[in-house]
Protein backbone atom coordinates (compact mmCIF):
# COMPACT_ATOMS: atom_id res chain seq x y z
CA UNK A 1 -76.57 -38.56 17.51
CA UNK A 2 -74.04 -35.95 18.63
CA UNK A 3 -75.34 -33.49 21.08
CA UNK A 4 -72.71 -30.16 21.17
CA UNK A 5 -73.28 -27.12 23.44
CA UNK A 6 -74.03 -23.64 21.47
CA UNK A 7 -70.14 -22.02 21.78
CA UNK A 8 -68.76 -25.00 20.34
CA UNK A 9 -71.32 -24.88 17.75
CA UNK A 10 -70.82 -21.35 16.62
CA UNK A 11 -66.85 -22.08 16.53
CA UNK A 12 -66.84 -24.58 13.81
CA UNK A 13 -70.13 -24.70 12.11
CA UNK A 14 -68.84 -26.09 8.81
CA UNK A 15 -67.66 -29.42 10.95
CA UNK A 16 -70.99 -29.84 12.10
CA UNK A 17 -72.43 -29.57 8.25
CA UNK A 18 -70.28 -32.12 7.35
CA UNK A 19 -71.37 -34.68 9.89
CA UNK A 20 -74.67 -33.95 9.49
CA UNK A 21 -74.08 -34.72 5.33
CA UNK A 22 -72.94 -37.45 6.48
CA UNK A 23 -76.21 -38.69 7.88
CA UNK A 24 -75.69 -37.80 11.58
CA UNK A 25 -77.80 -36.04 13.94
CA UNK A 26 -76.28 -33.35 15.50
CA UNK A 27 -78.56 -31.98 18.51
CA UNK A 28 -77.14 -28.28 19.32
CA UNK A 29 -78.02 -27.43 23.18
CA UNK A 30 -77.70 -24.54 25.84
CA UNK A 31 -77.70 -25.17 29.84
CA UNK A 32 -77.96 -29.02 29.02
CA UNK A 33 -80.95 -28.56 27.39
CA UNK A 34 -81.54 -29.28 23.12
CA UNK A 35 -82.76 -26.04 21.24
CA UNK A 36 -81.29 -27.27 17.64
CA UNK A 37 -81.46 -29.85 15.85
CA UNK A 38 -79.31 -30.48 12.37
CA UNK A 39 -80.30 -33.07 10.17
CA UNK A 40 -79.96 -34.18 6.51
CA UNK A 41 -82.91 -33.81 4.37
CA UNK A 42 -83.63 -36.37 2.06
CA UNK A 43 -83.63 -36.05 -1.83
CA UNK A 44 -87.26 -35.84 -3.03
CA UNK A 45 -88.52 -39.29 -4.79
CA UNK A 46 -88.57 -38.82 -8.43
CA UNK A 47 -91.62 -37.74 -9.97
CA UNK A 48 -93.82 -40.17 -11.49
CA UNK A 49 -93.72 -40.03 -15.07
CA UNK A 50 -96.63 -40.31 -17.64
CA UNK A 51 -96.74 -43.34 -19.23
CA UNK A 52 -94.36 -45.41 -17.46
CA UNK A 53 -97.24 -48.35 -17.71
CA UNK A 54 -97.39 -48.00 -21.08
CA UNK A 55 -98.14 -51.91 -22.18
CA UNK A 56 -98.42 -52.94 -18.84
CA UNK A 57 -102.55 -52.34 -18.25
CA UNK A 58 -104.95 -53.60 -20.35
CA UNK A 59 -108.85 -53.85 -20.11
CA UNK A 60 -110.79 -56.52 -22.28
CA UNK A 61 -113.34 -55.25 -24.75
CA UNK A 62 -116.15 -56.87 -22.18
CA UNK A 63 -114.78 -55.82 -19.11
CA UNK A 64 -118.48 -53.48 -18.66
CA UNK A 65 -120.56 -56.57 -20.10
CA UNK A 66 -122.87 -57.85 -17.32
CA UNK A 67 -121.82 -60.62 -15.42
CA UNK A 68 -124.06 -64.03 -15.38
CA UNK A 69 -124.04 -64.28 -11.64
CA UNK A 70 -125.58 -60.83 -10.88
CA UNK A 71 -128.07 -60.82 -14.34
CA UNK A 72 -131.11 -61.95 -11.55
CA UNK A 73 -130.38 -58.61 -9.80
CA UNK A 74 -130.42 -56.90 -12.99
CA UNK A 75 -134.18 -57.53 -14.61
């Protein structure tokens, strides 16, 4: 984390871009104390595409057939 005071800041703001793209934090402050803060966002996470399971998931033709163990709670 780099902590710079506001003039320096304003003096060479494409610096402080670049270290921030480079995955720094860069904490901008005024009488000692932070106001700014510069980060990197992350890329979003790819979307989740439709059918990626394809083949993966399968369900048995009796998977809704009841089971022997719970037939006493069913009658």
């Amino acid at each position: 984390m780099h902590q710079v005071d506001i003039s320096q800041a304003t003096s060479s703001p494409e610096s402080l871009f670049q270290t921030a793209l480079s995955g720094d934090e860069i904490v901008i402050t005024q009488n000692n104390e932070p106001i700014l803060k510069i980060i990197r966002l992350n890329h979003p996470k790819k979307r989740r595409q439709s059918g990626s399971a394809k083949g993966l998931i399968w369900m048995s033709d009796d998977f809704d057939a009841p089971l022997e163990e719970l037939r006493e709670y069913m009658e």
